[in-house]
C-alpha atoms as a PDB file:
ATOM      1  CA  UNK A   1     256.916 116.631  64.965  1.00  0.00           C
ATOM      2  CA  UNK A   2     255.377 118.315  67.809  1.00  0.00           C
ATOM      3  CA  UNK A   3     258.228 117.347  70.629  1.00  0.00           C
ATOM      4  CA  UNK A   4     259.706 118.505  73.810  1.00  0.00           C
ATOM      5  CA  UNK A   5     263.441 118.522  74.905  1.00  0.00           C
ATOM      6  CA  UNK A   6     265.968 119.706  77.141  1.00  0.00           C
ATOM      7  CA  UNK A   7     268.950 121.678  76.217  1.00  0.00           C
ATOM      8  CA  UNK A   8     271.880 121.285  77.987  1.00  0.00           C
ATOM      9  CA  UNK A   9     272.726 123.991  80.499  1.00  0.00           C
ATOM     10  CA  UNK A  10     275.523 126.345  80.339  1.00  0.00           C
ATOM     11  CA  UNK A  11     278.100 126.405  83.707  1.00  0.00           C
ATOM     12  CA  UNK A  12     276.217 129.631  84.550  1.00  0.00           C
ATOM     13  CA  UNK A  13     273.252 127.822  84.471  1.00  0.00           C
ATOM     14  CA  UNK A  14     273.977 124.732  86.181  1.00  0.00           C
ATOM     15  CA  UNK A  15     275.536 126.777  88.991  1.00  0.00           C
ATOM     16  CA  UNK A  16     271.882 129.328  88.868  1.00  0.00           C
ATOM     17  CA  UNK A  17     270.307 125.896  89.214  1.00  0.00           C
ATOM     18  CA  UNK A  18     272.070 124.597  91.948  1.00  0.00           C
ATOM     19  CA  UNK A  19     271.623 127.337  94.113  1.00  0.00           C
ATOM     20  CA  UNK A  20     267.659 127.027  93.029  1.00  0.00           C
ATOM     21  CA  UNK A  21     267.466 124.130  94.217  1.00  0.00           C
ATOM     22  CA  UNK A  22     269.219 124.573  97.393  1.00  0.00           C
ATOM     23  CA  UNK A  23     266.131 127.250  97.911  1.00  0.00           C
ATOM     24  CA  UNK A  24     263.467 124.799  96.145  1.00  0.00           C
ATOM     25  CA  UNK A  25     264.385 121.790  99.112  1.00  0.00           C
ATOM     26  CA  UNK A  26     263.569 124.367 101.890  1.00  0.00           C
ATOM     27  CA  UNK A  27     260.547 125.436 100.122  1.00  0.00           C
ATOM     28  CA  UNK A  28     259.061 121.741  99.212  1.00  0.00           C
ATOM     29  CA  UNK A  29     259.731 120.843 103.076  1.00  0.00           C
ATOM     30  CA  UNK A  30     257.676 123.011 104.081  1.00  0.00           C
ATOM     31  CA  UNK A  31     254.700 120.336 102.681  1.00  0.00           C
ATOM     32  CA  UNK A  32     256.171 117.330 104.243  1.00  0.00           C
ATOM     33  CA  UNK A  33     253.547 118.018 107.066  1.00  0.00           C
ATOM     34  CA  UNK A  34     250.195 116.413 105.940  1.00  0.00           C
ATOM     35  CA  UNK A  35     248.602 119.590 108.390  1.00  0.00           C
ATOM     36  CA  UNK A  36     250.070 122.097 106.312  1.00  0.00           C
ATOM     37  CA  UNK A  37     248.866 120.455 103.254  1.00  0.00           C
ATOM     38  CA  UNK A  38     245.417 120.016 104.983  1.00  0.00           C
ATOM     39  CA  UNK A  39     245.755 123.878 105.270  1.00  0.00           C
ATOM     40  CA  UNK A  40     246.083 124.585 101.814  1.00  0.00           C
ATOM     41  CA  UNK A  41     243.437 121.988 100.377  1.00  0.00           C
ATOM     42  CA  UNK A  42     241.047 124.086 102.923  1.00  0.00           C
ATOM     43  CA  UNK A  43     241.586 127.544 102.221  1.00  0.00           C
ATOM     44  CA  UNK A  44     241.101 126.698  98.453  1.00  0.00           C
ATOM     45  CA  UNK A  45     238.264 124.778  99.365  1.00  0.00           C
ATOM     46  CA  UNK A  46     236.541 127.704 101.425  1.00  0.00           C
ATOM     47  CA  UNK A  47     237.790 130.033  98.517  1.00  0.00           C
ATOM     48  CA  UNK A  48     235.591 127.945  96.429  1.00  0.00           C
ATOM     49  CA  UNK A  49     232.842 128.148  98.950  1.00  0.00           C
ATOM     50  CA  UNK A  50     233.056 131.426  99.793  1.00  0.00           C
ATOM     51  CA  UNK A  51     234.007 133.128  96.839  1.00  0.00           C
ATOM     52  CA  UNK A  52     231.492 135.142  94.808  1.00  0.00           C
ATOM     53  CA  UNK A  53     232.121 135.758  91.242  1.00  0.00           C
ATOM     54  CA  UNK A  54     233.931 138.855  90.737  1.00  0.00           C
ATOM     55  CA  UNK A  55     234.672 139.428  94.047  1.00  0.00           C
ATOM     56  CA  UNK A  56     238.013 138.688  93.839  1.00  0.00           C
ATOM     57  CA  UNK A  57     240.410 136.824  96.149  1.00  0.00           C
ATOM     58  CA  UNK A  58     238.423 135.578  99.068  1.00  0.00           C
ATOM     59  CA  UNK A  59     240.486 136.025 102.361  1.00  0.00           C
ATOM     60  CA  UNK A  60     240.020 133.759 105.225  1.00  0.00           C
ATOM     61  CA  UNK A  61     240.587 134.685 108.690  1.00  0.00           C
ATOM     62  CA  UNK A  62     242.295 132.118 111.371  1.00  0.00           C
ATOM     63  CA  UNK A  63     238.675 131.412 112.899  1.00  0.00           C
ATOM     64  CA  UNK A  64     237.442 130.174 109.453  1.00  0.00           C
ATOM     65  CA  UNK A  65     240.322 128.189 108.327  1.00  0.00           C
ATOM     66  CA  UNK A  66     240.503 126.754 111.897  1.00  0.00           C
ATOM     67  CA  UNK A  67     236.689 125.344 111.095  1.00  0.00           C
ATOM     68  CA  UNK A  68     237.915 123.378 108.477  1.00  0.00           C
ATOM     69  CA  UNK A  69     241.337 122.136 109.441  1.00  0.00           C
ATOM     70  CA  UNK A  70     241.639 119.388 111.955  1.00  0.00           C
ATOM     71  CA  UNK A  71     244.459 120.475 114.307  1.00  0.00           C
ATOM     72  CA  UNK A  72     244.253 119.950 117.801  1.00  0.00           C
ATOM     73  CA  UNK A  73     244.617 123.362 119.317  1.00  0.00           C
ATOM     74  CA  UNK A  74     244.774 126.935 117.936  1.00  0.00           C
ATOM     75  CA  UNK A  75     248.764 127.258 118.917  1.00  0.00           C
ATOM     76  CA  UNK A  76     249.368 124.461 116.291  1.00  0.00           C
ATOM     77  CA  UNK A  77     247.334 125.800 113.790  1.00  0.00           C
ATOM     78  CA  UNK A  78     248.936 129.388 114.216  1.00  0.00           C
ATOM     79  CA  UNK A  79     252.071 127.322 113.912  1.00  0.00           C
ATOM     80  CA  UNK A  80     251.504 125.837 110.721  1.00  0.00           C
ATOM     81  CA  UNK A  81     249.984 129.259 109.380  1.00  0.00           C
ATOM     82  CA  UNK A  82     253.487 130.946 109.730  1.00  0.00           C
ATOM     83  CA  UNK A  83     255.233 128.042 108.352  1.00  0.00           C
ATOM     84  CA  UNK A  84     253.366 128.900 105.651  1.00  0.00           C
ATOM     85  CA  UNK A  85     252.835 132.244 105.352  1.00  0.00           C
ATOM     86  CA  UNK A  86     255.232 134.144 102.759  1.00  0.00           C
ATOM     87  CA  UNK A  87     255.591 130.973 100.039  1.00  0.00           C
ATOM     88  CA  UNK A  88     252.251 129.267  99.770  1.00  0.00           C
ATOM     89  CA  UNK A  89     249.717 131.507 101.945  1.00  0.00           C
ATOM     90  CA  UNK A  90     249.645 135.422 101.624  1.00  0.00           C
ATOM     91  CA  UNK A  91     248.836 137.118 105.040  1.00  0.00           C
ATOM     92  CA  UNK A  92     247.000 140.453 105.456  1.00  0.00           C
ATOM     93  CA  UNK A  93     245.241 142.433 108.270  1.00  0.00           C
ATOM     94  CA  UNK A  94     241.846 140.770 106.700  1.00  0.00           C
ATOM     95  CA  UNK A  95     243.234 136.946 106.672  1.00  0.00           C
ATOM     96  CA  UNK A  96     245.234 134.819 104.324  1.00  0.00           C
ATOM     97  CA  UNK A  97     244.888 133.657 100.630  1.00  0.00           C
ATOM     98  CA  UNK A  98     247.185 131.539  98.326  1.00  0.00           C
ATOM     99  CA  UNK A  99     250.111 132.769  96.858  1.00  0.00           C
ATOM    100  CA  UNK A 100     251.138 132.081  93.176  1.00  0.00           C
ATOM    101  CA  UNK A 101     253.330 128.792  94.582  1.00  0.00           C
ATOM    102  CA  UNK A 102     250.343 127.965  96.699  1.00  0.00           C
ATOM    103  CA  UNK A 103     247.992 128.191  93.730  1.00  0.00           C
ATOM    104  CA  UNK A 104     250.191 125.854  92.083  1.00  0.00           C
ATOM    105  CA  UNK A 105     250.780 123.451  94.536  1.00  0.00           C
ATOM    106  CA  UNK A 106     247.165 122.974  95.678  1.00  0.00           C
ATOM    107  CA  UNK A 107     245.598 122.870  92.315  1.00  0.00           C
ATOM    108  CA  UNK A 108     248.179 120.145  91.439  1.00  0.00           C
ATOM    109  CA  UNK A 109     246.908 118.224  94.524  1.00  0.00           C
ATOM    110  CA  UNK A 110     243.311 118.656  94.384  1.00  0.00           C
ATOM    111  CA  UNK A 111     243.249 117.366  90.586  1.00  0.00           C
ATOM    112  CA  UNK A 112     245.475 114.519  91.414  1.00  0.00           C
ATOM    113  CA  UNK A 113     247.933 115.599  88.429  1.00  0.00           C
ATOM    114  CA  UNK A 114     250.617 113.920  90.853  1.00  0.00           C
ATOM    115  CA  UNK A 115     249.037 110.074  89.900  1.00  0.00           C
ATOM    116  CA  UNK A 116     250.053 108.055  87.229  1.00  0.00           C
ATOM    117  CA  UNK A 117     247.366 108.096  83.965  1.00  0.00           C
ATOM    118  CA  UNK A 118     245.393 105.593  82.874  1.00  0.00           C
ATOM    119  CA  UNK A 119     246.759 103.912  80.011  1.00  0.00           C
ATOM    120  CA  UNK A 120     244.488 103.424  76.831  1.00  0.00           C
ATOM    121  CA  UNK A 121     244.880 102.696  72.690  1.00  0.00           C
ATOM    122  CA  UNK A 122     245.763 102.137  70.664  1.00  0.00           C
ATOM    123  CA  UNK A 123     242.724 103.500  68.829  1.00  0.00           C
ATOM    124  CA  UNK A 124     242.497 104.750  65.346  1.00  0.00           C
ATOM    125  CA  UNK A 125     242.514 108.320  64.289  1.00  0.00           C
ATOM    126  CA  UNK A 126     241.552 109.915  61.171  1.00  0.00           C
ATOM    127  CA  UNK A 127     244.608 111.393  59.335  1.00  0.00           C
ATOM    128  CA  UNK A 128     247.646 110.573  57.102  1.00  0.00           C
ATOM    129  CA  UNK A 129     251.202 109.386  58.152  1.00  0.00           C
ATOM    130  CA  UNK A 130     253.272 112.044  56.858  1.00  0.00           C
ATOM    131  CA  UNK A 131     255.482 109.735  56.314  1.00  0.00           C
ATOM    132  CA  UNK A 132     254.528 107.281  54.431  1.00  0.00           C
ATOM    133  CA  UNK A 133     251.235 108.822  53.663  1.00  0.00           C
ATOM    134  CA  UNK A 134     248.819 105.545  54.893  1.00  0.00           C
ATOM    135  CA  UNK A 135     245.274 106.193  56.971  1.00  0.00           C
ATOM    136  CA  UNK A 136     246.765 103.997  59.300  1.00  0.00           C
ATOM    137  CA  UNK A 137     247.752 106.459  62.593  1.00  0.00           C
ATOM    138  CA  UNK A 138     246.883 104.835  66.027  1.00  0.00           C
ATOM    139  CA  UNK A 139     246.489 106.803  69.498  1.00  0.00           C
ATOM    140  CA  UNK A 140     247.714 105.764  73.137  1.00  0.00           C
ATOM    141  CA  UNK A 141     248.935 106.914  75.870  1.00  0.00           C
ATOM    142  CA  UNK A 142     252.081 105.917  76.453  1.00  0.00           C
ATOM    143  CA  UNK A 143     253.128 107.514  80.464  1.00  0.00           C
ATOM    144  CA  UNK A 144     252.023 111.182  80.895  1.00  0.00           C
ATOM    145  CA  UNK A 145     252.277 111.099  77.070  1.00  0.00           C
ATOM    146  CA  UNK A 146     249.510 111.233  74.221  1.00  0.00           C
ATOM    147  CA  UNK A 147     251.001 109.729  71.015  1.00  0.00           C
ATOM    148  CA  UNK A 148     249.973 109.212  67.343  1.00  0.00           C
ATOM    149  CA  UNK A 149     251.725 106.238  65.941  1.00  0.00           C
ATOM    150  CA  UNK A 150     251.715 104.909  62.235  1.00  0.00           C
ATOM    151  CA  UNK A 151     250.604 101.011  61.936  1.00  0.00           C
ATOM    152  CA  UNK A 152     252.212 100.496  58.973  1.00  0.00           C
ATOM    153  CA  UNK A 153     255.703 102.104  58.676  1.00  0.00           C
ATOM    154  CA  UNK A 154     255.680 102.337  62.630  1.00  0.00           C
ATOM    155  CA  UNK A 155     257.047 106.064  62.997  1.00  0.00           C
ATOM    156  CA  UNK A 156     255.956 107.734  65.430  1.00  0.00           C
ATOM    157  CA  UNK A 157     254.205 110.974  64.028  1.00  0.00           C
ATOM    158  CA  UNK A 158     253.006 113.215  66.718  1.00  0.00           C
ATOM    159  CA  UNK A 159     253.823 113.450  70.940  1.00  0.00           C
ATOM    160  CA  UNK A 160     252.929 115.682  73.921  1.00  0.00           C
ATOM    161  CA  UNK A 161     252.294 115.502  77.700  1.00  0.00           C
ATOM    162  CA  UNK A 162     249.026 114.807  78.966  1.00  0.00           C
ATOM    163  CA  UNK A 163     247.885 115.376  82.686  1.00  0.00           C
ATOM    164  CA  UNK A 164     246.223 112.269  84.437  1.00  0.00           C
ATOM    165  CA  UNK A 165     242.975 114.677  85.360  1.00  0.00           C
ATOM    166  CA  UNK A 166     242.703 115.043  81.589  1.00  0.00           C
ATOM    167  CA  UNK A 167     242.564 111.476  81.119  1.00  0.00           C
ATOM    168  CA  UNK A 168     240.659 110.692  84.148  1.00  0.00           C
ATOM    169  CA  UNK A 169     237.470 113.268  83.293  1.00  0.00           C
ATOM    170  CA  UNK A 170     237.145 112.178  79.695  1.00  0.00           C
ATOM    171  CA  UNK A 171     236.272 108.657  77.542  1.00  0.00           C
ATOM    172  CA  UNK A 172     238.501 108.186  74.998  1.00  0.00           C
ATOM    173  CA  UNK A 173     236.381 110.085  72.560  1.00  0.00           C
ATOM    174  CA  UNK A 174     236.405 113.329  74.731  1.00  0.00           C
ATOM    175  CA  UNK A 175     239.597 112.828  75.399  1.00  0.00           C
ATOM    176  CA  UNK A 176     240.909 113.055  71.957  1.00  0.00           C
ATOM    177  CA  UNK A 177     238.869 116.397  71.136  1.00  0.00           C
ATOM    178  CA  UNK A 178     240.363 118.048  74.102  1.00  0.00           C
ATOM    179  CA  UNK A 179     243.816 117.158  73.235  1.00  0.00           C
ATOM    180  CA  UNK A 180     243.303 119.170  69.650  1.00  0.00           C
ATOM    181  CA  UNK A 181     241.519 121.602  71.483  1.00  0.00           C
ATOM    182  CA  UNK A 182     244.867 121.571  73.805  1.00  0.00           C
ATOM    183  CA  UNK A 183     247.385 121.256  70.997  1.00  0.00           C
ATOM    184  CA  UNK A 184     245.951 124.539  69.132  1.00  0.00           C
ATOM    185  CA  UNK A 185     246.118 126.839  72.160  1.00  0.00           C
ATOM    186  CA  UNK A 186     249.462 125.252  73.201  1.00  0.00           C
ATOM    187  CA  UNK A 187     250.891 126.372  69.912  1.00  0.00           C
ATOM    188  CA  UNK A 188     249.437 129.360  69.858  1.00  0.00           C
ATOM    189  CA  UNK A 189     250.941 130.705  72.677  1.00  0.00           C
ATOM    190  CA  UNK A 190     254.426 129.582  71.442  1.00  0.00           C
ATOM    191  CA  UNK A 191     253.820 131.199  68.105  1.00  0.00           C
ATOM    192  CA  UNK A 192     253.337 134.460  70.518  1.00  0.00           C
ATOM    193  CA  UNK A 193     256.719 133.457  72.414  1.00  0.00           C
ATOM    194  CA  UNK A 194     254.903 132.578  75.491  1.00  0.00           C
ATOM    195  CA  UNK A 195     256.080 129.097  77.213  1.00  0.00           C
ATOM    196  CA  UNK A 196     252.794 126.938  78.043  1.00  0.00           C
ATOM    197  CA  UNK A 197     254.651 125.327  80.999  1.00  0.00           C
ATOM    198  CA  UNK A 198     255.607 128.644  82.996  1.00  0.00           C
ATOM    199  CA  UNK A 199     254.662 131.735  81.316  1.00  0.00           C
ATOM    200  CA  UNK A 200     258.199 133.003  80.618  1.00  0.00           C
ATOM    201  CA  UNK A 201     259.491 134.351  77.409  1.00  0.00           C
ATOM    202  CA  UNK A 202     260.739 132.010  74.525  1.00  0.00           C
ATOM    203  CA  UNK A 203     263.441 132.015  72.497  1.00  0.00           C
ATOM    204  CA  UNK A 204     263.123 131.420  68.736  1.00  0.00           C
ATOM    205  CA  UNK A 205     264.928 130.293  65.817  1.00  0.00           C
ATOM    206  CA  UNK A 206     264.369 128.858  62.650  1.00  0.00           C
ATOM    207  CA  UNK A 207     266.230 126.039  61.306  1.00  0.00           C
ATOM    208  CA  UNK A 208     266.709 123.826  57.982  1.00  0.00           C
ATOM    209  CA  UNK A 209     266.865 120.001  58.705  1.00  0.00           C
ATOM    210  CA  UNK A 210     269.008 118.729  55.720  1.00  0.00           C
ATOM    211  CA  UNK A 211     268.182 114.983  56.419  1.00  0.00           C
ATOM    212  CA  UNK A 212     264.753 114.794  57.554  1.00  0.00           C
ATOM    213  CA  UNK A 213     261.939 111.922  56.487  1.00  0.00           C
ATOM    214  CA  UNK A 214     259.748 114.442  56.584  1.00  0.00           C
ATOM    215  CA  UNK A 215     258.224 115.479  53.105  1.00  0.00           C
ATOM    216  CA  UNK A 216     259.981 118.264  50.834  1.00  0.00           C
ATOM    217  CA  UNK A 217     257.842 120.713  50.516  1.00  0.00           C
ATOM    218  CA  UNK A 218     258.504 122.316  54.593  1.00  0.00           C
ATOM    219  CA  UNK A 219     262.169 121.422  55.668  1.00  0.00           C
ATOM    220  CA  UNK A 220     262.270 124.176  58.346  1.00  0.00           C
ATOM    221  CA  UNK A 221     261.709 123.510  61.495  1.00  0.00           C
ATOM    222  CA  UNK A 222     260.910 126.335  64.390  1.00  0.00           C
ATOM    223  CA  UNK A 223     262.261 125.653  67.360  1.00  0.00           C
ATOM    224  CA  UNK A 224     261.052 127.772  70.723  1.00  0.00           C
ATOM    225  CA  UNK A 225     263.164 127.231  74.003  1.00  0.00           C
ATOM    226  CA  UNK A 226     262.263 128.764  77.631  1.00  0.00           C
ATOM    227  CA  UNK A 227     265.912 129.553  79.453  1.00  0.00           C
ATOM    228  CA  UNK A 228     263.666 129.513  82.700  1.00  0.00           C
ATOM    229  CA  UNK A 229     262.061 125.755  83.266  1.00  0.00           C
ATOM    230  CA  UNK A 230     263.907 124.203  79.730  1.00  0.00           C
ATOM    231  CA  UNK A 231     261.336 123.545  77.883  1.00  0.00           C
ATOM    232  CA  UNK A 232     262.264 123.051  74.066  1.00  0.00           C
ATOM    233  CA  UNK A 233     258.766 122.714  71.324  1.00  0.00           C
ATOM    234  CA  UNK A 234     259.701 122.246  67.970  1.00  0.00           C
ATOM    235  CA  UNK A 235     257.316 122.083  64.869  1.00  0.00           C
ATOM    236  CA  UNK A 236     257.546 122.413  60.844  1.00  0.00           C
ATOM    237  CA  UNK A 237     257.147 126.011  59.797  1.00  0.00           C
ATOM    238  CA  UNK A 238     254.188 125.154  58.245  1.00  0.00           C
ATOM    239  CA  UNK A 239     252.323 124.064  61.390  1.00  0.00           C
ATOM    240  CA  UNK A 240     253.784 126.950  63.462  1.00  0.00           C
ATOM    241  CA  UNK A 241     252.201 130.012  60.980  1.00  0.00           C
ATOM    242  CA  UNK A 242     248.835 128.030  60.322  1.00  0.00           C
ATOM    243  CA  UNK A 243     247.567 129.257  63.711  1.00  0.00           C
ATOM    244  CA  UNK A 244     248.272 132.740  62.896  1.00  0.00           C
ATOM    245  CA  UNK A 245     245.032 134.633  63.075  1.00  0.00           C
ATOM    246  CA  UNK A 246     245.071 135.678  58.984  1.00  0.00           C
ATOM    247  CA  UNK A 247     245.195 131.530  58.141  1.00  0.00           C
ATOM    248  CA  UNK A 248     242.417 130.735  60.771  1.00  0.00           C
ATOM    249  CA  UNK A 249     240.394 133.275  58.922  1.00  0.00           C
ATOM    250  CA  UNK A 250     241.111 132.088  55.741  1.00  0.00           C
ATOM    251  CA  UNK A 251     240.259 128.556  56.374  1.00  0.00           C
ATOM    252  CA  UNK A 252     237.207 129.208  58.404  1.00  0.00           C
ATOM    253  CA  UNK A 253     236.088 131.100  55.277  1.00  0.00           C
ATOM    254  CA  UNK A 254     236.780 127.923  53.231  1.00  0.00           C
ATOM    255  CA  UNK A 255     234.731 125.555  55.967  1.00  0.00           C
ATOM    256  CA  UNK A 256     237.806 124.874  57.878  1.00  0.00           C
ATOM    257  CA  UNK A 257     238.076 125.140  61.658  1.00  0.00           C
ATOM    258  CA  UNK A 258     241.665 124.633  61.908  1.00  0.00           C
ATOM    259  CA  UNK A 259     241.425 125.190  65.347  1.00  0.00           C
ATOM    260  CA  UNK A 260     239.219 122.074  66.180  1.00  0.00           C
ATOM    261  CA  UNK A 261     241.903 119.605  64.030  1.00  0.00           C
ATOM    262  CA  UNK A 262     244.791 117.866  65.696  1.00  0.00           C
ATOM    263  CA  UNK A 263     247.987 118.568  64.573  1.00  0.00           C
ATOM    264  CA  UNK A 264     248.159 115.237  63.194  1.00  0.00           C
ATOM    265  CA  UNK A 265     245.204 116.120  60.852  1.00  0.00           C
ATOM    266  CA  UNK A 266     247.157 118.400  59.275  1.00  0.00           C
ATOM    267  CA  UNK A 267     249.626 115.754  57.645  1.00  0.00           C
ATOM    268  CA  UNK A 268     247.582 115.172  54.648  1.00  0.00           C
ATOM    269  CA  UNK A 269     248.419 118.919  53.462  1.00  0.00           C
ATOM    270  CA  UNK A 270     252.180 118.679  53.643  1.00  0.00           C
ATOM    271  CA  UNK A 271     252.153 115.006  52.664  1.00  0.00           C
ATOM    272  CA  UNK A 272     250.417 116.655  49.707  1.00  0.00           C
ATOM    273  CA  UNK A 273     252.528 119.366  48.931  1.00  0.00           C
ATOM    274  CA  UNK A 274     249.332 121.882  49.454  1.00  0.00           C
ATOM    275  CA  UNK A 275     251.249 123.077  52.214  1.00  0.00           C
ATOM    276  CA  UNK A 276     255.310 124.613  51.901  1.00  0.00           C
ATOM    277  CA  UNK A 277     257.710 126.579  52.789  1.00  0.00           C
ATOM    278  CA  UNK A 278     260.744 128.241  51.518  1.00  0.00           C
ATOM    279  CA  UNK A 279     263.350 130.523  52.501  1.00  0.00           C
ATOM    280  CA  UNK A 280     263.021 133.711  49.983  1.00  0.00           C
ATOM    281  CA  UNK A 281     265.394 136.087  51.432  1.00  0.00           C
ATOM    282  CA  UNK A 282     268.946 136.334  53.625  1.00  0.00           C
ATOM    283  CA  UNK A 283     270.377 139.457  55.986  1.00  0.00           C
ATOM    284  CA  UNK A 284     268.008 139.610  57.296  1.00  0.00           C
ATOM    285  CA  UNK A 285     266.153 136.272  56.918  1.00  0.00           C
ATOM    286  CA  UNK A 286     262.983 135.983  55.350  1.00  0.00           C
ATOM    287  CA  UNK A 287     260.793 132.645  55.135  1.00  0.00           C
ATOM    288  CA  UNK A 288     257.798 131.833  53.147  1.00  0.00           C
ATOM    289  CA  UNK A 289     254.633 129.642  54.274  1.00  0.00           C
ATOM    290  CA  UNK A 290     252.044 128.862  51.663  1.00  0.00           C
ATOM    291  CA  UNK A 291     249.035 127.187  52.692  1.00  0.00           C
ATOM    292  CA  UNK A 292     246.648 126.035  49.759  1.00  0.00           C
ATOM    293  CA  UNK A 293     242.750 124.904  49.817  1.00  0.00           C
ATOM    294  CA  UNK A 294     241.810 124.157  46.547  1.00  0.00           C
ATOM    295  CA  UNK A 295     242.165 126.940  43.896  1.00  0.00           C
ATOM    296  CA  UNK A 296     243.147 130.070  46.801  1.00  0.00           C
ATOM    297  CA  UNK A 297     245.871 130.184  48.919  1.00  0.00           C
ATOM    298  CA  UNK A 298     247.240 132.254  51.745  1.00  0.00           C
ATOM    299  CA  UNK A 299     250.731 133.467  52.275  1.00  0.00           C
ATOM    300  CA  UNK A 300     252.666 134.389  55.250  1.00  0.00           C
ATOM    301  CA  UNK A 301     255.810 135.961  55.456  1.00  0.00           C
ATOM    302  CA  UNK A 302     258.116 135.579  58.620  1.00  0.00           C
ATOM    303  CA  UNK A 303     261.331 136.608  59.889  1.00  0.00           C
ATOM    304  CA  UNK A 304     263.923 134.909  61.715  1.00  0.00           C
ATOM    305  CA  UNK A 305     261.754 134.213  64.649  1.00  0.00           C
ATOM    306  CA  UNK A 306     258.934 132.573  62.847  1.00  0.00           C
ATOM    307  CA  UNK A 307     257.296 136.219  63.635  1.00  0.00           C
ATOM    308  CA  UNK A 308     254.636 136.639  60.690  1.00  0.00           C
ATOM    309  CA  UNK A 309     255.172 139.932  59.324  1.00  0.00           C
ATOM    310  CA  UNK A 310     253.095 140.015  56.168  1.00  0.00           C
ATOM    311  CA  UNK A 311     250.021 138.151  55.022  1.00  0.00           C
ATOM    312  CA  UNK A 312     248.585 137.579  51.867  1.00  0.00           C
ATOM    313  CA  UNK A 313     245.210 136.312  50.113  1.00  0.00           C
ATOM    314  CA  UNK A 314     246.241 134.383  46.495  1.00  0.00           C
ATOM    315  CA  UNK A 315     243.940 132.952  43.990  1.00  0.00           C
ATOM    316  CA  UNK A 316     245.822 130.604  41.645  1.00  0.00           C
ATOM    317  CA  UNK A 317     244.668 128.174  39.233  1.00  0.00           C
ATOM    318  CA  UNK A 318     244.694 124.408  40.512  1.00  0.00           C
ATOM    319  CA  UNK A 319     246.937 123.197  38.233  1.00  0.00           C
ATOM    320  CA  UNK A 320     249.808 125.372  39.814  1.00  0.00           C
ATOM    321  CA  UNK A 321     248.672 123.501  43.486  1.00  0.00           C
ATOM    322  CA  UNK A 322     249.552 119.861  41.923  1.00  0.00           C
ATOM    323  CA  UNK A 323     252.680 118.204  43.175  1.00  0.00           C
ATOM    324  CA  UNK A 324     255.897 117.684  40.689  1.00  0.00           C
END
């Protein structure tokens, strides 16, 4: 359902990689020193300090970051400074601030993102198996992962990666609603082609899954890859257009936040046949994602991309939404 997986680099990739990574060792030695790391935990922690809001970037000079590093004299610290000025610190006539890798690095540090989660579940959800169509889907954490699991027919229905600071500032409750508050913003930005792991532009494709125990009525599947960190997402066509802005509308007109609901709560719909799709043209491909609450209907038409490039509001009689 909602997955992640690694394509197999190309020869021109593997060699691009290589020669990455030949760069990315120099680069992560530079914070096998636990002063340099005490360097960048403290200039994000004056940041903090200093910072006021909209002020921007708050610089610090050498005197204040030597207040709050413990370093024995000021040789070492300017030592350590030039280390790591140019990949994680920025330096300027007025003092130094964090680069983007520096950003990165110390926020991942500071929120402990580097620990292993707590585990916890399973716990029952509300929502259908699409599957086999029984209330009976379970949550747990399974590694970095958050997983809905059926109970009866054991598929396993939903997956994606979960940070230990997520886990660690929530109950199990909480931690549930932010993962569908996650899971809509995460697709959302790959329905725009953005990856969620690194910013970079996505590729996408549709495809049609010939064998798939997935119901009938949506046997496409959009798949979105990032060339730059491999990240693959995949997701039925259906569940890809219903965060277009024309079906949030139309379901928060009908009492429907789609937005708040996991992507697990969506099963019921496709189980159901409310929800399908259908190819309806060729050269150039055209695709066609109906999404039904009780006597209207909305439909989206997208392109090869899973780009929606024409919306429409449909009032049918209910007999027309029951399934064959």
């Amino acid at each position: 359902m909602n997955g992640v997986s690694i394509p197999l680099p190309s020869k021109d990739r593997t060699r691009r990689i290589m020669t990455e990574d030949n760069s990315a060792t120099n680069i992560f030695r530079l914070l096998s020193d636990d002063t340099r790391l005490d360097i960048l935990r403290a200039v994000a922690t004056a940041q903090h300090e200093l910072g006021d809001v909209g002020s921007g970037v708050a610089e610090l000079s050498f005197s204040e970051i030597y207040e709050y590093v413990e370093v024995e004299n000021t040789s070492k610290l300017s030592y350590h400074l030039g280390e790591l000025a140019g990949t994680y610190l920025r330096k300027t006539d007025q003092g130094y601030s964090l680069t983007h890798a520096g950003e990165r690095i110390v926020r991942f540090i500071l929120s402990g993102n580097y620990e292993q989660p707590d585990s916890f579940g399973p716990k029952p959800v509300d929502g259908i198996c699409v599957f086999c169509g029984k209330e009976a889907l379970e949550a747990s954490l399974s590694h970095q992962f958050f997983r809905i699991d059926c109970s009866v027919c054991e598929q396993s229905v939903t997956g994606q990666p979960i940070t230990p600071a997520q886990v660690k500032t929530h109950d199990e409750d909480a931690l549930i609603q932010s993962i569908k508050r996650r899971s809509a913003e995460v697709t959302k930005q790959i329905r725009s082609g953005l990856c969620p792991e690194c910013g970079a532009q996505l590729s996408t494709r549709i495809i049609e899954v010939a064998k798939t125990p997935l119901p009938d009525a949506d046997s496409f599947l959009v798949t979105s890859t990032c060339e730059e960190c491999l990240r693959r997402y995949n997701n039925p066509l259906t569940y890809s257009a219903v965060y277009h802005p024309a079906s949030i509308a139309f379901h928060w007109d009908r009492g429907v936040d789609v937005t708040s609901r996991g992507i697990w709560e969506f099963n019921e719909y496709l189980y159901d046949s409310r929800w399908t799709s259908e190819q309806i043209a060729s050269d150039p491909d055209e695709y066609e994602v109906v999404l039904r609450h009780e006597s209207d209907a909305i439909s989206l038409v997208l392109d090869s991309t899973a780009t929606v490039r024409r919306t429409e509001r449909v009032r049918r009689k209910k007999s027309d939404f029951q399934r064959s």
